[in-house]
Each structure stands twice: as C-alpha cells, then as structure tokens.
Protein backbone atom coordinates (compact mmCIF):
# COMPACT_ATOMS: atom_id res chain seq x y z
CA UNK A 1 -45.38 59.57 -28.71
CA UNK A 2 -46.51 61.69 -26.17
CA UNK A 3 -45.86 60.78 -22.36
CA UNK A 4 -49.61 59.96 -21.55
CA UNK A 5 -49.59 57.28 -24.52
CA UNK A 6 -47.02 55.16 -22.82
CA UNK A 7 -48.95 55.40 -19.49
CA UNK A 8 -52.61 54.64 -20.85
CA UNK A 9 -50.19 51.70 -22.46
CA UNK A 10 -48.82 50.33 -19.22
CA UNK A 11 -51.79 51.10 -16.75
CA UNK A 12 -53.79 48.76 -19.83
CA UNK A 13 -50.62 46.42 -19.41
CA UNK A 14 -50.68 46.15 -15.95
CA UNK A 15 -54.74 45.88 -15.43
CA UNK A 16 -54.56 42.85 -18.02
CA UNK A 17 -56.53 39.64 -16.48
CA UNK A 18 -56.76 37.39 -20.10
CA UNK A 19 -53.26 35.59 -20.37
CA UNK A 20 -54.20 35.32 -24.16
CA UNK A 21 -53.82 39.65 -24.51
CA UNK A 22 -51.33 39.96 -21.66
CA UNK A 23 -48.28 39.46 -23.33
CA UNK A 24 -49.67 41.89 -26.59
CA UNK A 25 -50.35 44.58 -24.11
CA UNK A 26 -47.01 43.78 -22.40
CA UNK A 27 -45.32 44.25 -25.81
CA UNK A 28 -47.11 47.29 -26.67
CA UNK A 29 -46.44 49.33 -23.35
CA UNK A 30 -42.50 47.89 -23.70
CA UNK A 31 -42.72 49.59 -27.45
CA UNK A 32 -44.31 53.10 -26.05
CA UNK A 33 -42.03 53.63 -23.62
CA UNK A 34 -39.16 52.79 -25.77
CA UNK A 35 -40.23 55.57 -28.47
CA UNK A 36 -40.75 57.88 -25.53
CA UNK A 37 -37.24 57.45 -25.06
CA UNK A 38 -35.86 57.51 -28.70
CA UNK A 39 -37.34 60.34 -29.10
CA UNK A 40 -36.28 64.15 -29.17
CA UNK A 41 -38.20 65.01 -26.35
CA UNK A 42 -36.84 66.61 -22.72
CA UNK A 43 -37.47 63.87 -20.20
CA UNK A 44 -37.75 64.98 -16.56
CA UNK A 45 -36.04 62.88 -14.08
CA UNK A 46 -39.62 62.10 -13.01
CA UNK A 47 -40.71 60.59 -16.51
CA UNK A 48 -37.46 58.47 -16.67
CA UNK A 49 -37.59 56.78 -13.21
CA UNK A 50 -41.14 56.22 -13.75
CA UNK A 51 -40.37 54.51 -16.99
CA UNK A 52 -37.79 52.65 -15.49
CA UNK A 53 -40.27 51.31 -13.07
CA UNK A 54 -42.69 50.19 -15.68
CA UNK A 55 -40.39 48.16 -17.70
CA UNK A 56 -39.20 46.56 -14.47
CA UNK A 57 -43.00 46.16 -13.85
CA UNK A 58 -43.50 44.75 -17.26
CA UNK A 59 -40.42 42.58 -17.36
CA UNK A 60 -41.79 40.64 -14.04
CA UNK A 61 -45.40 40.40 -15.59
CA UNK A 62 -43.85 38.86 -18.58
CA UNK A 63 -41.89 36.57 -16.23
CA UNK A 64 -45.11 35.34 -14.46
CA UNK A 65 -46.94 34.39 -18.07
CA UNK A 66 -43.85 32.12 -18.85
C-alpha cells in the first residue's frame, strides 16, 4: 500500500461526522497504516512519526465513540 493510501484513509477517518461509519473508517485507516508498516518499503522518519500520530489520533477517536 502506497503511503498516500493510508493518508486519504485517515484524513477520511478523521473528517468522519456519522457515528454509524466512524468506527469502519477508524478500522480501515488502523489496517492501512499497519500494511504500510509490514511492508518492504523504506520508511522515512517523517512517514513513521506521522503514522504514529495517526494511530494515536485514531485510538482517541475510537475512545470518544465508546
């Protein structure tokens, strides 16, 4: 997965207003990012810290739906 598939993914995540798709979109940015990072690809310290900050960012969105 490329690195602007995980981003689209979050930015969707993160713009979410319907409770009902939040936690799908949640789920699906989590997954992105996640292959992002099981995969083969050279990650620049840039990429990583700003994938660490989304799943932070998602893990507190899918603390406020609970």
């Amino acid at each position: 997965m490329i690195e602007s598939e995980w981003r689209r993914l979050y930015k969707a995540a993160i713009l979410e207003l319907d409770p009902e798709q939040l936690k799908a979109r949640v789920k699906a940015a989590e997954d992105a990012i996640n292959a992002r990072v099981s995969s083969n690809a050279r990650l620049s310290h840039d990429e990583r810290r700003a994938m660490e900050d989304a799943l932070f960012t998602l893990r507190m969105l899918k603390r406020k739906e609970s």
